[in-house]
N, C-alpha and C. Protein backbone atom coordinates (compact mmCIF):
# COMPACT_ATOMS: atom_id res chain seq x y z
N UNK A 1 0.84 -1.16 0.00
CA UNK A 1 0.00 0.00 0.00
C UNK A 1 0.89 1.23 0.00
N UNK A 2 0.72 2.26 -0.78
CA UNK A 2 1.29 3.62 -1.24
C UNK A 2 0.89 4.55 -0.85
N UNK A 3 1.27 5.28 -0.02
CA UNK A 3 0.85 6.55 0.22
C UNK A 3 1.54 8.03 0.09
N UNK A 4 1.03 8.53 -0.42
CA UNK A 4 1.89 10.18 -0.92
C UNK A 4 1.63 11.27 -0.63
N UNK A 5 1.99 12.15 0.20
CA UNK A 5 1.64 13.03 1.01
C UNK A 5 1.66 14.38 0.08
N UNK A 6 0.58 14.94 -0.28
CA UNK A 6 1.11 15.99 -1.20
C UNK A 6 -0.25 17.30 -1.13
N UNK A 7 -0.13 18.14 -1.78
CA UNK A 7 -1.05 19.01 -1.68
C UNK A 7 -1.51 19.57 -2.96
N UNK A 8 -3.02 19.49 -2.51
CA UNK A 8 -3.64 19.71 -4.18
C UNK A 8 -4.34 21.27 -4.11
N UNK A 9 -4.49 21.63 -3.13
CA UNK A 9 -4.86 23.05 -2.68
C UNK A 9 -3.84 24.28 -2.60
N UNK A 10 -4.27 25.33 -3.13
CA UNK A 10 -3.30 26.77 -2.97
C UNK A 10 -3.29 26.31 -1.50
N UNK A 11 -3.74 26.20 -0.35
CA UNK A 11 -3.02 26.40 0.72
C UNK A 11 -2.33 25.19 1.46
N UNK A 12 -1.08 25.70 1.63
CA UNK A 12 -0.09 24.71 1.88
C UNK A 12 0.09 24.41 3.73
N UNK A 13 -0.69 23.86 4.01
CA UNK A 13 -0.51 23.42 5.57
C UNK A 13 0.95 23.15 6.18
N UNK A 14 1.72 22.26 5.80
CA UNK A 14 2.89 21.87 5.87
C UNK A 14 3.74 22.16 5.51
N UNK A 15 4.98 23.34 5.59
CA UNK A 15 5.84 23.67 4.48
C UNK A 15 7.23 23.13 4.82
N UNK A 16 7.22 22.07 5.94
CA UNK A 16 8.41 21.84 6.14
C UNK A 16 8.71 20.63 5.26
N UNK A 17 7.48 20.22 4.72
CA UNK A 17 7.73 18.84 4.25
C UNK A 17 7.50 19.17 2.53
N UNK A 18 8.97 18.87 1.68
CA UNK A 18 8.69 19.07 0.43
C UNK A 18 7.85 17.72 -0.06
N UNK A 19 8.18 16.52 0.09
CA UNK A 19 7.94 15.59 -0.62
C UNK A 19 7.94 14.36 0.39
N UNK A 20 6.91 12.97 0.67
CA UNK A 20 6.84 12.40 1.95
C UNK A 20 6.82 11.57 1.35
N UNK A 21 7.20 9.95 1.15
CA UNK A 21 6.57 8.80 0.12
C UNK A 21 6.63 7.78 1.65
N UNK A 22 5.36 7.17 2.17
CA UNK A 22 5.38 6.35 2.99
C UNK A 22 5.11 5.00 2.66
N UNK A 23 5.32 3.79 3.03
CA UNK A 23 5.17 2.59 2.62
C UNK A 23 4.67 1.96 3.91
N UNK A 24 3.46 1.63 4.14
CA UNK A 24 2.67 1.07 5.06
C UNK A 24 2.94 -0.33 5.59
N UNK A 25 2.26 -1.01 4.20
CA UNK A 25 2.51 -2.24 4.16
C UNK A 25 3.34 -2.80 3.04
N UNK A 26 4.48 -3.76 2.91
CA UNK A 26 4.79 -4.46 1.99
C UNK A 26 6.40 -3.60 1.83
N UNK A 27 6.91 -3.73 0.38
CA UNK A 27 8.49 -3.19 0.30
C UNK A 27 8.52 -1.99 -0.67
N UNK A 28 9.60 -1.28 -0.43
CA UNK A 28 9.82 -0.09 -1.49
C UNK A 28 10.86 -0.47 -2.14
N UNK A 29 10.80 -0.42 -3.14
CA UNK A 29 12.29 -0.56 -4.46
C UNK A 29 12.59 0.15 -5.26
N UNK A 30 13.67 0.84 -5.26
CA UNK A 30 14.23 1.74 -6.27
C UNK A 30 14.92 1.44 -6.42
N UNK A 31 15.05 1.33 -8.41
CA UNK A 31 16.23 0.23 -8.90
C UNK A 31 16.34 1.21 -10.03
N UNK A 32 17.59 0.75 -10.42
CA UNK A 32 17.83 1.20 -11.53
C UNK A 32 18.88 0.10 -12.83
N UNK A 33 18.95 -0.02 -13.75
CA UNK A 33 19.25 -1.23 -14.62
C UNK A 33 21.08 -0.75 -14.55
N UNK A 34 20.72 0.05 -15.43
CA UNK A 34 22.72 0.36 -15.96
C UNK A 34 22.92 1.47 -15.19
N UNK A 35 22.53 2.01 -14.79
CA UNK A 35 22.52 3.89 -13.81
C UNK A 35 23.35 3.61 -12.68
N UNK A 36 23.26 4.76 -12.20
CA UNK A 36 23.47 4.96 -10.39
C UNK A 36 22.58 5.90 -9.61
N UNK A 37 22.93 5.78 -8.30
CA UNK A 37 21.78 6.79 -7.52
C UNK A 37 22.52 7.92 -6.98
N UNK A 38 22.00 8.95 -6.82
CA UNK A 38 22.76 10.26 -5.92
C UNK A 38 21.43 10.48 -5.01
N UNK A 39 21.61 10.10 -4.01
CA UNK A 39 20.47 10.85 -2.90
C UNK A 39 21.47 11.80 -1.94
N UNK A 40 20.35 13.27 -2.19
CA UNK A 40 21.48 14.62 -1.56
C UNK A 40 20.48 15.24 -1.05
N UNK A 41 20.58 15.13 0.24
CA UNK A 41 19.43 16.28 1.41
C UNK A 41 20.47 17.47 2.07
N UNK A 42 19.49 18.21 2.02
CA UNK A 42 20.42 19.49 2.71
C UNK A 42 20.73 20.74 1.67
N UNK A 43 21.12 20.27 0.25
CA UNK A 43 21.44 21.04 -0.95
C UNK A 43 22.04 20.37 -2.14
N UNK A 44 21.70 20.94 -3.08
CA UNK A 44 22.43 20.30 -4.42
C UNK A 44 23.33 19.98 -4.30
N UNK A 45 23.96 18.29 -5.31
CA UNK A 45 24.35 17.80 -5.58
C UNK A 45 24.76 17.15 -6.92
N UNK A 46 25.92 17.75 -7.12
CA UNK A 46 26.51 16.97 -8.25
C UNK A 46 27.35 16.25 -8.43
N UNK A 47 27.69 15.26 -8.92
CA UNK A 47 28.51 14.25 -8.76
C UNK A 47 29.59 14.72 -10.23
N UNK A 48 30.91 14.48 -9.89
CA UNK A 48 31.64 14.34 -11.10
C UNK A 48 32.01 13.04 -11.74
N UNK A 49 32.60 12.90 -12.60
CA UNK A 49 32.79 12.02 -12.95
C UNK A 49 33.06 10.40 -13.06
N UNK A 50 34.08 10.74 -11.75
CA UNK A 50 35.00 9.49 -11.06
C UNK A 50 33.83 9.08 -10.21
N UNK A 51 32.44 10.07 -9.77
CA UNK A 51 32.04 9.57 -8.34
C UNK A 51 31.27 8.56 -8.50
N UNK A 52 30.32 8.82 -9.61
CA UNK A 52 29.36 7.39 -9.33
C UNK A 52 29.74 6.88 -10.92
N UNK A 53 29.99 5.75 -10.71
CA UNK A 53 30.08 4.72 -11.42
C UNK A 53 28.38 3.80 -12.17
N UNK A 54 28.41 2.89 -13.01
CA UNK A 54 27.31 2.14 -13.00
C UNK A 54 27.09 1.16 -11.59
N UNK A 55 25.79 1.42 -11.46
CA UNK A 55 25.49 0.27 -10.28
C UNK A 55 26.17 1.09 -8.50
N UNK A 56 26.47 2.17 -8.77
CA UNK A 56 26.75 2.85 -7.74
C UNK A 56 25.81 3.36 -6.74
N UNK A 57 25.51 3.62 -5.34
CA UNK A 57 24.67 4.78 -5.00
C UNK A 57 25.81 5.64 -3.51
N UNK A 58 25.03 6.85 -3.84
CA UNK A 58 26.11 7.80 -3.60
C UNK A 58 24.91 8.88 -2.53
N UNK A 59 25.59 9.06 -1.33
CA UNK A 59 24.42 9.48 -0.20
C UNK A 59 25.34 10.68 0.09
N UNK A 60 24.95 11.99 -0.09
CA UNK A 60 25.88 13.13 0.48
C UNK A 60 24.51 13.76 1.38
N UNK A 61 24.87 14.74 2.45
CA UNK A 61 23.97 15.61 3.55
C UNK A 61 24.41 16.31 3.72
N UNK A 62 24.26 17.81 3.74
CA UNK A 62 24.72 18.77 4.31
C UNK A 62 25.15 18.54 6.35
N UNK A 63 25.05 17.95 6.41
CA UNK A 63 25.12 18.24 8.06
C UNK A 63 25.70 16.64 8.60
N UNK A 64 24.76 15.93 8.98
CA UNK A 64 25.10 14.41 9.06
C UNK A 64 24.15 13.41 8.89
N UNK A 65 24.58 11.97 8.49
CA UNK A 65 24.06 10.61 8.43
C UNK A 65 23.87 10.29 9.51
N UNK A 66 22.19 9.15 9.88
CA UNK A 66 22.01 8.46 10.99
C UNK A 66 21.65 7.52 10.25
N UNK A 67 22.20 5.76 10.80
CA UNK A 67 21.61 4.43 10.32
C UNK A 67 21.12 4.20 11.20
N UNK A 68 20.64 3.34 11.50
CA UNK A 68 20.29 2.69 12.25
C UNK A 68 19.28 1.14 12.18
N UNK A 69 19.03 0.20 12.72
CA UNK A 69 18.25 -1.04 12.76
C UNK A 69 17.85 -1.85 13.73
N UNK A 70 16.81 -1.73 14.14
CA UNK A 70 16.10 -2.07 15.60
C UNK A 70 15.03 -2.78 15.42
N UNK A 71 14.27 -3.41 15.76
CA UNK A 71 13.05 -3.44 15.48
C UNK A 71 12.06 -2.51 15.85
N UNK A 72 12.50 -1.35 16.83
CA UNK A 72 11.54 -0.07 16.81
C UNK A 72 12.44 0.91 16.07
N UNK A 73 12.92 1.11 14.88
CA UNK A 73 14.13 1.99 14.60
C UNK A 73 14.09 3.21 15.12
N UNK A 74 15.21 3.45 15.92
CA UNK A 74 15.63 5.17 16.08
C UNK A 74 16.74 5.64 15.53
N UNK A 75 16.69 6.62 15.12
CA UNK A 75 17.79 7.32 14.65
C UNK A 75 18.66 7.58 15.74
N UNK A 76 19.94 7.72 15.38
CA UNK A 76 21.51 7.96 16.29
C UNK A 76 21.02 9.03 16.32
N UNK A 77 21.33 9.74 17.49
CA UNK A 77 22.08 11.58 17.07
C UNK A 77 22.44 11.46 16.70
N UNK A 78 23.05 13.10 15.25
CA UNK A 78 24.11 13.18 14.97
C UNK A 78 24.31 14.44 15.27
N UNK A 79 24.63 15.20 16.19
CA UNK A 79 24.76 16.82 16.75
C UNK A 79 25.36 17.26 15.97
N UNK A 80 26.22 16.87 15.33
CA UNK A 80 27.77 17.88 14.87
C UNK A 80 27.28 17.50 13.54
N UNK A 81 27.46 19.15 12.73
CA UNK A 81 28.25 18.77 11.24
C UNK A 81 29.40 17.81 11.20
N UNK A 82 28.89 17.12 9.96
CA UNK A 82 29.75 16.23 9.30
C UNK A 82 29.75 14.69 10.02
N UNK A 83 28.97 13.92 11.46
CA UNK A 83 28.96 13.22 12.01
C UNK A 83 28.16 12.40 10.89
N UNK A 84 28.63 11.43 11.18
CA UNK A 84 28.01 10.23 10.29
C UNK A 84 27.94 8.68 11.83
N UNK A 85 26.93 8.49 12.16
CA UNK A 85 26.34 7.44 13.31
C UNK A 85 25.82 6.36 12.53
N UNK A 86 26.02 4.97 13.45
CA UNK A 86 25.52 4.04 13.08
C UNK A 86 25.26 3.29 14.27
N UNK A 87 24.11 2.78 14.46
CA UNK A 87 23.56 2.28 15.85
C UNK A 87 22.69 0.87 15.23
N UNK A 88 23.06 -0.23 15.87
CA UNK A 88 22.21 -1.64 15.65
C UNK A 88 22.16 -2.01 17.34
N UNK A 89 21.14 -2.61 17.02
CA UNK A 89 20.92 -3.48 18.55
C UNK A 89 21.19 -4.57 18.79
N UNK A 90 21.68 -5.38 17.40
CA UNK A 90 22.26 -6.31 17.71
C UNK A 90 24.37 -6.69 17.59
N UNK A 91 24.76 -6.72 16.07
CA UNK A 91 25.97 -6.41 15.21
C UNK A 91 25.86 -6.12 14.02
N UNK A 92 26.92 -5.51 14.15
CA UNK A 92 27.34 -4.44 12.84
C UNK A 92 28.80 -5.29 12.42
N UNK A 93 28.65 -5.67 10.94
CA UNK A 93 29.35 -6.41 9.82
C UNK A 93 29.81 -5.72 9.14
N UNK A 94 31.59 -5.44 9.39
CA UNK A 94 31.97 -4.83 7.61
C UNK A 94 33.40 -5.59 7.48
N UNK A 95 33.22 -6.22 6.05
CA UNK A 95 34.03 -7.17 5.31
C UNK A 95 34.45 -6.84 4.32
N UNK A 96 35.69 -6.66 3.58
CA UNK A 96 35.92 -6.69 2.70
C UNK A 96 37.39 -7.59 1.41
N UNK A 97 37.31 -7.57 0.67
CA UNK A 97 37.92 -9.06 -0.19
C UNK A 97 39.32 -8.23 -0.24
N UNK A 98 39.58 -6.71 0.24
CA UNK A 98 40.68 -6.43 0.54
C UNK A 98 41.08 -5.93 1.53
N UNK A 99 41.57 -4.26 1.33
CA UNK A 99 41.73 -3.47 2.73
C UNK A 99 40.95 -3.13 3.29
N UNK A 100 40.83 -2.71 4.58
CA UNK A 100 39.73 -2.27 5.67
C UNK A 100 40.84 -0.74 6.11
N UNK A 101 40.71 0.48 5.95
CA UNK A 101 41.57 1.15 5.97
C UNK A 101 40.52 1.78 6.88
N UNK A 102 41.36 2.40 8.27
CA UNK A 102 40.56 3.48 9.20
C UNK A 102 41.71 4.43 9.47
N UNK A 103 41.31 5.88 9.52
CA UNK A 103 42.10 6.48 10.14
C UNK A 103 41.19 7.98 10.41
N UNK A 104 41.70 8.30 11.34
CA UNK A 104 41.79 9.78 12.02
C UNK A 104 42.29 10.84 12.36
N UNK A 105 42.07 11.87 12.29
CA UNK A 105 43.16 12.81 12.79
C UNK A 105 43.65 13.50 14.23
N UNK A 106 42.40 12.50 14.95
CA UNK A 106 42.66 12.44 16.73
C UNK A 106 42.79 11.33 16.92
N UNK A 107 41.69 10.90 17.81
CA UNK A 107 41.83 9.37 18.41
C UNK A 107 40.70 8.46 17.88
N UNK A 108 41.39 7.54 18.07
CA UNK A 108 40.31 5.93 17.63
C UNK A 108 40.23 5.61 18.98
N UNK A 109 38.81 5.28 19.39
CA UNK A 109 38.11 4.33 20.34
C UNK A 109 37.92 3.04 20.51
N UNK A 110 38.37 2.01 20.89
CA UNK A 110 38.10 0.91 20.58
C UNK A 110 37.52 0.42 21.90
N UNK A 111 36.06 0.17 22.32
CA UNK A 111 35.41 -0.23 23.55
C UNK A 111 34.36 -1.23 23.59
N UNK A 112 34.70 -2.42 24.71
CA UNK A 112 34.28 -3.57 24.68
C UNK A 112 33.61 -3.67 25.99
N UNK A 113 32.22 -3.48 26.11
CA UNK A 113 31.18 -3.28 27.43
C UNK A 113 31.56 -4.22 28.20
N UNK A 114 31.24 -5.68 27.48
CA UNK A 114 31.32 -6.89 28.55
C UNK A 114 32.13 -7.90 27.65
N UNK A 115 32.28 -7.58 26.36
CA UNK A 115 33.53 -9.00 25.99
C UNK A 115 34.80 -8.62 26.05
N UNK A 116 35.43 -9.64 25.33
CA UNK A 116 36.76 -9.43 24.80
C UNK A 116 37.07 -8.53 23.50
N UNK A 117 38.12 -8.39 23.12
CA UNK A 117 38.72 -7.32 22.14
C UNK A 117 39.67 -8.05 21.45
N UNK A 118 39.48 -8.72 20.35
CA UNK A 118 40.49 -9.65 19.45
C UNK A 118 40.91 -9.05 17.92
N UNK A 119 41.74 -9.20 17.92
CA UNK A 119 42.84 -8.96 17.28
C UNK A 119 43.79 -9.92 16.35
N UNK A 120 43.22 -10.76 15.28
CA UNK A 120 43.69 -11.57 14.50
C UNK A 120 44.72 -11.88 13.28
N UNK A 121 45.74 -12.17 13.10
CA UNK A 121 46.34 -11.94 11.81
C UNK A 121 46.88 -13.33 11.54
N UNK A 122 45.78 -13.82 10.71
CA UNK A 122 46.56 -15.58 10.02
C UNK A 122 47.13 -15.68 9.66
N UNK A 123 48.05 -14.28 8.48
CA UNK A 123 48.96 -14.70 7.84
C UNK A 123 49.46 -13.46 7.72
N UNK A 124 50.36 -13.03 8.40
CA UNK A 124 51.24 -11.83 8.44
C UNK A 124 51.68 -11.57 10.27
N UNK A 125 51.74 -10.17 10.23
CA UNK A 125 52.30 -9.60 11.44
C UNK A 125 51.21 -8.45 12.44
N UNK A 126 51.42 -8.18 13.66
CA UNK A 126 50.49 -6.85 14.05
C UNK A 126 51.62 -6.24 14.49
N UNK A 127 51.39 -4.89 14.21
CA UNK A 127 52.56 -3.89 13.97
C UNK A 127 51.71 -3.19 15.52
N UNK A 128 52.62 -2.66 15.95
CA UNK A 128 52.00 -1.23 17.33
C UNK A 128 52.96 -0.36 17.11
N UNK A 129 52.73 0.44 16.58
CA UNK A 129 53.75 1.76 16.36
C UNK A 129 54.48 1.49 15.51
């Protein structure tokens, strides 16, 4: 079921809301065949050349990103320009078939409530400094 929030009257009740697309029941899909996506809130967006590729999608915000996945979903804060949050209630998975590159220009946090903190290398070395 589809629902579209829009206004058919000169008078506009709502002006904070340009455009609302809700999905009640069932799934939303936006696909595209050979393309890519640019979703840009906050202000225009253009992508150059190198940025989106075929089969790409490309999320810019003026301010910051919240993910999140719950079964009641809430959004993270994100107070600060430029914060990008990600909050699950259960785990959060990122894999990749090469590098995993992190860095900062202060500090990295690394905090473990109630487990352990592991640190694996099957086939090489762990460097500290």
């Amino acid at each position: 079921m589809l629902h579209r929030q829009s206004q058919t009257n000169a008078l506009i009740l709502n002006r904070t809301v340009g455009y609302s697309l809700t999905v009640a029941l069932g799934s939303m899909n936006l696909s595209t065949i050979a393309g890519s996506a640019l979703i840009a809130i906050g202000g225009l967006a253009f992508p150059d050349e190198d940025s989106l590729k075929p089969g790409s999608l490309d999320i810019k915000a003026m301010t910051s990103v919240g993910i999140s996945a719950a079964e009641v979903p809430e959004l993270p804060s994100a107070p600060s320009a430029g914060d990008i949050n990600i909050r699950s209630l259960t785990k959060v998975d990122i894999e990749a078939t090469t590098d995993v590159n992190i860095k900062a220009k202060k500090d990295i946090n690394v905090e473990a409530d109630t487990g352990d903190i592991s640190i694996l290398a099957t086939a090489g070395k762990i460097y500290l400094n």
